[in-house]
Structure formats: structure tokens, C-alpha cells
Protein backbone atom coordinates (compact mmCIF):
# COMPACT_ATOMS: atom_id res chain seq x y z
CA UNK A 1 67.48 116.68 112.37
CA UNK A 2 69.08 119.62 110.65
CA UNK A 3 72.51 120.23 112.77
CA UNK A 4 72.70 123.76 110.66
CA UNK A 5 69.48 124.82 112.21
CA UNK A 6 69.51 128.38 113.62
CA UNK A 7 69.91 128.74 117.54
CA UNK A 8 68.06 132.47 117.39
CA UNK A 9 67.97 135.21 115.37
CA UNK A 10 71.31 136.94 116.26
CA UNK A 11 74.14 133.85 116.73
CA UNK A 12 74.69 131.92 112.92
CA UNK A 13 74.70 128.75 113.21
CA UNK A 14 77.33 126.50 114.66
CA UNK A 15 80.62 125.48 111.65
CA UNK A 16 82.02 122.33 112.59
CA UNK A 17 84.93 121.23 110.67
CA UNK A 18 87.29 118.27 110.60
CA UNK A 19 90.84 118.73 108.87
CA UNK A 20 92.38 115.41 106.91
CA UNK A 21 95.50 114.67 104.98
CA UNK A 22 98.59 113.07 105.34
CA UNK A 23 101.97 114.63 107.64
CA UNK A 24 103.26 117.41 106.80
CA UNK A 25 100.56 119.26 104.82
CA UNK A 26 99.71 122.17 106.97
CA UNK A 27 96.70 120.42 109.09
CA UNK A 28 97.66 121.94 112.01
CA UNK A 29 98.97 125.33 110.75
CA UNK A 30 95.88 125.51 108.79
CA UNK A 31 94.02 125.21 111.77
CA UNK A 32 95.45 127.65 113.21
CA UNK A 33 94.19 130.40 110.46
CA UNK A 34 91.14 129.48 111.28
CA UNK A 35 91.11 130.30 114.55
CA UNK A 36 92.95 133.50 113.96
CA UNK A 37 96.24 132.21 116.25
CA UNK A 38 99.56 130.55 115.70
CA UNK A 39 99.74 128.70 118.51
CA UNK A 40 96.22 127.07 118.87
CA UNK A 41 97.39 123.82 117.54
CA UNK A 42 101.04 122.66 118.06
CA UNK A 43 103.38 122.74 115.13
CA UNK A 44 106.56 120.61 114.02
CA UNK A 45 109.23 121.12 111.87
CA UNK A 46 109.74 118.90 108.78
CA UNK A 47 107.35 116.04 108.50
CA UNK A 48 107.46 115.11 111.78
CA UNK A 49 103.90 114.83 113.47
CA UNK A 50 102.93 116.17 116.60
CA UNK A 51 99.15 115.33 116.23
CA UNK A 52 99.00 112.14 117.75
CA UNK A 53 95.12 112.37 118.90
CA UNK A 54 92.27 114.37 117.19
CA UNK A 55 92.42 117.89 119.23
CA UNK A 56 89.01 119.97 119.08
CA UNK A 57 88.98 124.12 119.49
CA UNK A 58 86.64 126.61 119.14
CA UNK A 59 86.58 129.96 118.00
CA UNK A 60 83.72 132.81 117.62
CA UNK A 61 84.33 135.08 114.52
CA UNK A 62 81.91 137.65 113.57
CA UNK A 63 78.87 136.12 116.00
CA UNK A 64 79.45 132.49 114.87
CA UNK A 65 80.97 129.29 117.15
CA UNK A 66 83.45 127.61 114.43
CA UNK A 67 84.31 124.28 115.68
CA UNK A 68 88.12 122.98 114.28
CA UNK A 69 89.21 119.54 114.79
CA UNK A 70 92.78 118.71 114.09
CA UNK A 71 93.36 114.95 113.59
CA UNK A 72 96.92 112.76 112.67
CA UNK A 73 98.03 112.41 109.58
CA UNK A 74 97.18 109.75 107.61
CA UNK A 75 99.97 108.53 106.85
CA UNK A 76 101.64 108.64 110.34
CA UNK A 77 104.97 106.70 111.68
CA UNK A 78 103.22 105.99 114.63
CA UNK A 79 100.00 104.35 113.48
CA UNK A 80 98.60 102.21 110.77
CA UNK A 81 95.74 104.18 108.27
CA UNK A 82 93.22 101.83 110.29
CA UNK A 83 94.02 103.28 113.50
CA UNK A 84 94.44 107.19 112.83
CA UNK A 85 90.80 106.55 111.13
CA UNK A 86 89.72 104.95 114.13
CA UNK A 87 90.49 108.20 115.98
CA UNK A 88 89.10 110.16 113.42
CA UNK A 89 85.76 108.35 113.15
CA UNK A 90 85.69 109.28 117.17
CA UNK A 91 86.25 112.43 116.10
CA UNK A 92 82.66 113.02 115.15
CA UNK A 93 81.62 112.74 118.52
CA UNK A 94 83.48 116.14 119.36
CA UNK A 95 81.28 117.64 116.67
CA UNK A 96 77.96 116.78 118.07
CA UNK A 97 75.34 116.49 116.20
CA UNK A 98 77.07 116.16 113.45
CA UNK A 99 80.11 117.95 111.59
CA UNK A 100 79.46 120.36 108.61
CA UNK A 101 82.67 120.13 106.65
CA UNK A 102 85.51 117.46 105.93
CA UNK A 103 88.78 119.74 104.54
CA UNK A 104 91.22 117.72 102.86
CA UNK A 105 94.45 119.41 103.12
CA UNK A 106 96.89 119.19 100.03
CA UNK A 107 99.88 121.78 99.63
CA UNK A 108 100.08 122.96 96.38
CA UNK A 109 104.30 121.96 95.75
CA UNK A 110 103.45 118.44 96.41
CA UNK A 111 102.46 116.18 93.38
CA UNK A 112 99.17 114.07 93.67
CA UNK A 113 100.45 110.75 94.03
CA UNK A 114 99.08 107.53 94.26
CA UNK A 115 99.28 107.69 98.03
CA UNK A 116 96.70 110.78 98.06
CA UNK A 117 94.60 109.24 95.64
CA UNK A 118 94.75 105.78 98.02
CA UNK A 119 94.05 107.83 101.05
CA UNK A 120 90.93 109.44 99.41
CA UNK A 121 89.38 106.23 98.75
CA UNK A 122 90.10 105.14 102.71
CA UNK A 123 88.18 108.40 103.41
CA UNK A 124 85.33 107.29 100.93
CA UNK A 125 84.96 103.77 101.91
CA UNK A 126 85.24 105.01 105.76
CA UNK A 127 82.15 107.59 105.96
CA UNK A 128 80.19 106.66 102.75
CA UNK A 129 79.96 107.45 99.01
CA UNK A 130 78.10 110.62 99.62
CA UNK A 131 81.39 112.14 101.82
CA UNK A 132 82.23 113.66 98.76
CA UNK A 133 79.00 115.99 99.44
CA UNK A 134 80.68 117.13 102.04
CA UNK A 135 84.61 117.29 101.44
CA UNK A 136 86.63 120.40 100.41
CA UNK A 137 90.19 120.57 98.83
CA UNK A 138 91.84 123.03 100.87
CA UNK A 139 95.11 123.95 99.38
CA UNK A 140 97.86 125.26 101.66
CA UNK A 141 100.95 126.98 101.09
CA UNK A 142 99.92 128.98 98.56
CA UNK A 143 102.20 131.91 98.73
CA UNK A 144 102.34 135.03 96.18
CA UNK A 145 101.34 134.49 93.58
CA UNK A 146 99.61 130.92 93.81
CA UNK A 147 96.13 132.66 93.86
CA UNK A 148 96.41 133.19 89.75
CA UNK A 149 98.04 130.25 88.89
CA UNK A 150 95.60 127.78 91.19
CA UNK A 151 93.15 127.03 88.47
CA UNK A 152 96.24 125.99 85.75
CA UNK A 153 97.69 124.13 88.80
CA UNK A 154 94.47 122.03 89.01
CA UNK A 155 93.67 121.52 85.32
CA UNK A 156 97.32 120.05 84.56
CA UNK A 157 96.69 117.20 86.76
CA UNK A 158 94.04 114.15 85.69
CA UNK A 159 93.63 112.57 88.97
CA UNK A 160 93.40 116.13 90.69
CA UNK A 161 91.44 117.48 88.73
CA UNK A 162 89.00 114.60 89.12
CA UNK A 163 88.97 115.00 92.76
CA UNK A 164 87.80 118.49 92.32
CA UNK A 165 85.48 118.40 90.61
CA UNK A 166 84.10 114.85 93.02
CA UNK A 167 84.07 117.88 95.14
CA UNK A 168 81.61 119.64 93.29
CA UNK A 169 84.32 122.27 92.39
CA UNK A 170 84.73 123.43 95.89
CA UNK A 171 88.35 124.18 96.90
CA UNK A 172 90.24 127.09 98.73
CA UNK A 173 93.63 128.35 98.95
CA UNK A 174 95.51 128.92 101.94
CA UNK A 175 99.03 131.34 102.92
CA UNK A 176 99.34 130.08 106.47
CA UNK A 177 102.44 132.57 106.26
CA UNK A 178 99.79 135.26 105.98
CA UNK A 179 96.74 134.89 106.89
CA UNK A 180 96.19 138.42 106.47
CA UNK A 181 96.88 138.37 102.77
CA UNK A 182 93.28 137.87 101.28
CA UNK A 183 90.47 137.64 103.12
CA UNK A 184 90.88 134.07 103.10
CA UNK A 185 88.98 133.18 106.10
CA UNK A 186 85.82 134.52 106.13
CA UNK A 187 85.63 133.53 102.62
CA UNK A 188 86.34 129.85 103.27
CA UNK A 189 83.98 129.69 106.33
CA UNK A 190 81.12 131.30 102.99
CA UNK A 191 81.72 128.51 100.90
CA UNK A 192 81.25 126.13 103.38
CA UNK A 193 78.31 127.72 104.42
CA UNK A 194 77.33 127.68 101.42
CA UNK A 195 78.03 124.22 100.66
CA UNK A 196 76.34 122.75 103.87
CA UNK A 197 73.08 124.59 102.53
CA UNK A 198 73.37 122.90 99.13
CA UNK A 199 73.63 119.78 101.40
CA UNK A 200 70.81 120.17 103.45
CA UNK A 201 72.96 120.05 106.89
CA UNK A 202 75.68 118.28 108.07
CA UNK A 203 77.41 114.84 107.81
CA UNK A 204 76.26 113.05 111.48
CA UNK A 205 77.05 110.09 113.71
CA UNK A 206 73.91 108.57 111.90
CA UNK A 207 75.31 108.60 108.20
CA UNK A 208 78.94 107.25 109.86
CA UNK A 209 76.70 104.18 111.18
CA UNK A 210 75.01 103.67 107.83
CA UNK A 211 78.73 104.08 106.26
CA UNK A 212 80.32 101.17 108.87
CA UNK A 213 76.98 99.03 107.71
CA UNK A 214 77.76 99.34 104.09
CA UNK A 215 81.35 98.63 104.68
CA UNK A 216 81.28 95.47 106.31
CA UNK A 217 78.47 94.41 103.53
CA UNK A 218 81.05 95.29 101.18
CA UNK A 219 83.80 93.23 103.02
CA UNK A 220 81.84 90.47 103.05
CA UNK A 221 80.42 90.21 99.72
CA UNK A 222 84.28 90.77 98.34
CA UNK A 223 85.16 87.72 101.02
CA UNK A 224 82.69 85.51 99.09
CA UNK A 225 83.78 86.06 95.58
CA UNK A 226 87.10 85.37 96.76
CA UNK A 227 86.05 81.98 98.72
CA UNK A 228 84.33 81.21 95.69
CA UNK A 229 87.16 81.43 93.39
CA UNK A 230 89.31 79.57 95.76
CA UNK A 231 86.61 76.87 95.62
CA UNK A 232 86.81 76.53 91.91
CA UNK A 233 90.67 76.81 92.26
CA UNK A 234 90.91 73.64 94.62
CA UNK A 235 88.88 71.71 92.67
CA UNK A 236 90.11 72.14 89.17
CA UNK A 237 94.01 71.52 91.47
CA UNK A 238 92.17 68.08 92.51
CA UNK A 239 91.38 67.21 88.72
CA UNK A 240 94.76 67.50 88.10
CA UNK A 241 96.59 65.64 90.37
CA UNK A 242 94.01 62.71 90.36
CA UNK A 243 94.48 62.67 86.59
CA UNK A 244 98.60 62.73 86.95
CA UNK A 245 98.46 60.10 89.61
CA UNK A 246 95.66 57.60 87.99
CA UNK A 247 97.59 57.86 84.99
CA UNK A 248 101.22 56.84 86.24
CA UNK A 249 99.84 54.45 89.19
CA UNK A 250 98.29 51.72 86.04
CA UNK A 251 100.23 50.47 83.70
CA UNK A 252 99.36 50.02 80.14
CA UNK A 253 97.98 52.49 77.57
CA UNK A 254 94.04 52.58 77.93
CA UNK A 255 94.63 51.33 81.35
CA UNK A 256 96.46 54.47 82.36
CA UNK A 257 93.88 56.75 80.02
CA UNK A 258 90.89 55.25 82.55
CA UNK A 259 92.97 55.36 85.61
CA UNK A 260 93.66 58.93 84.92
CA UNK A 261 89.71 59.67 84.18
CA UNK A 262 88.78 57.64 87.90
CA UNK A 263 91.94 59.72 89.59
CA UNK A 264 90.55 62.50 88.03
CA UNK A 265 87.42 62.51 89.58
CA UNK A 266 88.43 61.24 92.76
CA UNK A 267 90.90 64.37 92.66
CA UNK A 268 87.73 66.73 92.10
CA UNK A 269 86.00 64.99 94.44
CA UNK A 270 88.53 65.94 97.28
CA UNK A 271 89.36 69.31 96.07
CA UNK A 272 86.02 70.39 95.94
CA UNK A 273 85.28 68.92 99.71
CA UNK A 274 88.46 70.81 100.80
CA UNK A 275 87.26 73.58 99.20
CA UNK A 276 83.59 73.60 100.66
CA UNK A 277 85.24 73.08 104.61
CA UNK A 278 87.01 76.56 103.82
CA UNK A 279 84.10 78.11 102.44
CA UNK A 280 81.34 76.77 104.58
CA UNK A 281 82.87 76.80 107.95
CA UNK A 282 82.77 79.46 109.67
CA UNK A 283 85.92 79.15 112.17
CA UNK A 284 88.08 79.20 109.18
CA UNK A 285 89.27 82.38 107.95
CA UNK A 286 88.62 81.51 103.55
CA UNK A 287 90.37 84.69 102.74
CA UNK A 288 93.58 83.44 103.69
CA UNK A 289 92.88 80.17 101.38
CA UNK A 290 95.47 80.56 98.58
């Protein structure tokens, strides 16, 4: 089902949107544009998070319900990656049927670190390799002047500008200072629009099930290589130390060259039947096999 469908002729269509990034980007203040208030979603000081739990509102702006979810950062003191993403994966369910738009939040001062570039791929491997299809870069902070010096900003970084254009080019700048400044709402909630028609419709619960599928596939097939180079690992340690023991346990020159050759492959023997109990059984975890 098409969650961009129209209702009737006179309300557009619902805009849901989800807002990511790490602390201290602007989620929340950006958020706040949006819904044409400064007070919608609660703001801190500093890097200091006060988004704990993903917080829905809704706003109606020019005969259309816009839908903003807030969620913690990703990088927040009080919660590993796995569990703010946990929270944001329930998230969805405040968007129902489905959400239209994922806005990653960057501010334009910061550099685009590893860490952003590390969060994108938790993003990617969380909701699937098409969430790209439905991801914007929205840039915050961008005071006077930023609006003609965006485009240089993006092409004189590699990894950002790969992420852009991931995005299929679709980014927006934000003065949360003035939200007055440029028309920059209405023209954000356009290119979404416009980007969830390219789409066909929205990202839903039943894409985020197909996402956790291919995830734990993914898990599991990495899991196996591993065991499987653990196996090899163990046994090729067994050849060794049967060789070293046959050869010092008999004395004598070709005596200790055939006593190494039996320890040898009495040491395979047993490495490779240690390493087929941590591979085989089940009870055993084989990814903590060193």
C-alpha cells in the first residue's frame, strides 16, 4: 500500500519524518523549525542530550499533517548505538503506515569524521540498503552566508561528498537561529515531497522486517566464515604441536623425523575435532573461538 496516497481532494497527503544524528547536532532545534515553534521539542545547552526517548509531534502547515519524530542521539552517554536504534526502530510505529523521510542531521562546522561515517553504516545495515532512497542530509547551523558556500563545503570533502550524492543529491540547509531567513521550510517539506514521489511512497514497518531478516542472514553468514577460519586455525595449531612434541619425545635422528610426522597427525587430528565441537555445536558461542 502506498502510505503517500491522497486522503481527498483538499488535505495533501500526510509527511512523516524521522530526525537522526549524533548529540549535539540540532535534532531537536531542527525539529522545532519544522513545526514553526521553539519550544516543541526540549533543548540543551552544549552537547548534553535531553532526548532520551523518540518524541512524536504534529503540525498542519498550509492544509498538510507533517508528522516530526525526534529521537536520541546516536552517540548518547546514556545508551549504547544498539539501544538508541532499538528506540528508533520503534519509532516507526509512531509513523503508521510507514514514514516518508529519514533526515540525517549534520551541522555544517563539524568535520565528517569517521564516527559519522560509522553511524551511517549502523543506519544502513539497520533499515536496509535501499534507506538511502529515502535519507536526506539536512545541514544545520547554517548561518549568513552558508547558503553560497554549501555546495564548496560539500565538494571539499570525499567521504561527504559520497554520502550526498548516496542520497541522490538531496540535502537542505538549515538557520535554526532564523527560521524566517529563507523560505526554508516549505521548501524542505517540496523536496521531500518530491523525493517520496520518485520513491513510490514511504519506507514502512514491512521493509524494517525485510531489513531485520537480511541482517541476521548477514550475521550469520559472517559467523560462519569466521568459525570456519577458526577451524582451519586449530587444526594447522594441532600440526604443530604434534610435530614439536613427536619430534623431542623419540630419540634418534629418523626416529624423531617419524615421531614428529605420527605427532603431527595426531596433533591435526585433535585440532580439527576441537575445532568441529566449536563449529558444529550449537550451545557454543564459535565467534568467541580465538
Amino acid at each position: 500500500m502506498n502510505c503517500f496516497s491522497l486522503r481527498n481532494p483538499e488535505q495533501k497527503p500526510d509527511l512523516r519524518i524521522i530526525l537522526l544524528g549524533k548529540v549535539g547536532v540540532g535534532k531537536s532545534a531542527s525539529g522545532n523549525t519544522i513545526l514553526g515553534t521553539k519550544d516543541r521539542f526540549p533543548l540543551a545547552d552544549g552537547l548534553c542530550s535531553v532526548t532520551n526517548e523518540c518524541e512524536e509531534e504534529t503540525v498542519n502547515i498550509k492544509n498538510q499533517n507533517v508528522v516530526v519524530v525526534d529521537t536520541p542521539g546516536l552517540n548518547h552517554v546514556d545508551g549504547t548505538d544498539e539501544e538508541v536504534v532499538a528506540k528508533i526502530k520503534k519509532s516507526i510505529s509512531l509513523t503508521k503506515p510507514g514514514m516518508h523521510m529519514f533526515l540525517f542531521v549534520l551541522r555544517v562546522e563539524d568535520n565528517f569524521k569517521q564516527e559519522e561515517i560509522n553511524i551511517l553504516k549502523t543506519i544502513r545495515s539497520t533499515f536496509g540498503k535501499n534507506t538511502m532512497d529515502y535519507t536526506m542530509i539536512l545541514f544545520t547551523y547554517g548561518g549568513e552566508g552558508w547558503k553560497e558556500q554549501i555546495e564548496g563545503y560539500i565538494q571539499s570533502d570525499k567521504d561527504l561528498l559520497n554520502l550526498i550524492k548516496a542520497c541522490k543529491k538531496n540535502y537542505h540547509l538549515f538557520d535554526n537561529n532564523n527560521d524566517q531567513e529563507y523560505n526554508q521550510v516549505p521548501e524542505l517539506l517540496k523536496k521531500i515531497t518530491k523525493m517520496v514521489q520518485k520513491a513510490g511512497g514511504g519506507y514502512t514497518p514491512e521493509m524494517l522486517k525485510e531489513a531485520e531478516i537480511e541482517l541476521r542472514k548477514q550475521q550469520e553468514r559472517d559467523a560462519g566464515k569466521k568459525c570456519k577460519i577458526n577451524l582451519k586455525t586449530t587444526t594447522l595449531f594441532g600440526v604443530v604441536v604434534g610435530c614439536l612434541i613427536g619430534y623431542f619425545a623419540v630419540g634418534g635422528e629418523i626416529t624423531s623425523q617419524i615421531g614428529a610426522a605420527i605427532g603431527g597427525g595426531v596433533g591435526a587430528i585433535l585440532g580439527a575435532g576441537v575445532g568441529i565441537l566449536f563449529y558444529s555445536c550449537p550451545k557454543i558461542n564459535c565467534r568467541g573461538v580465538v
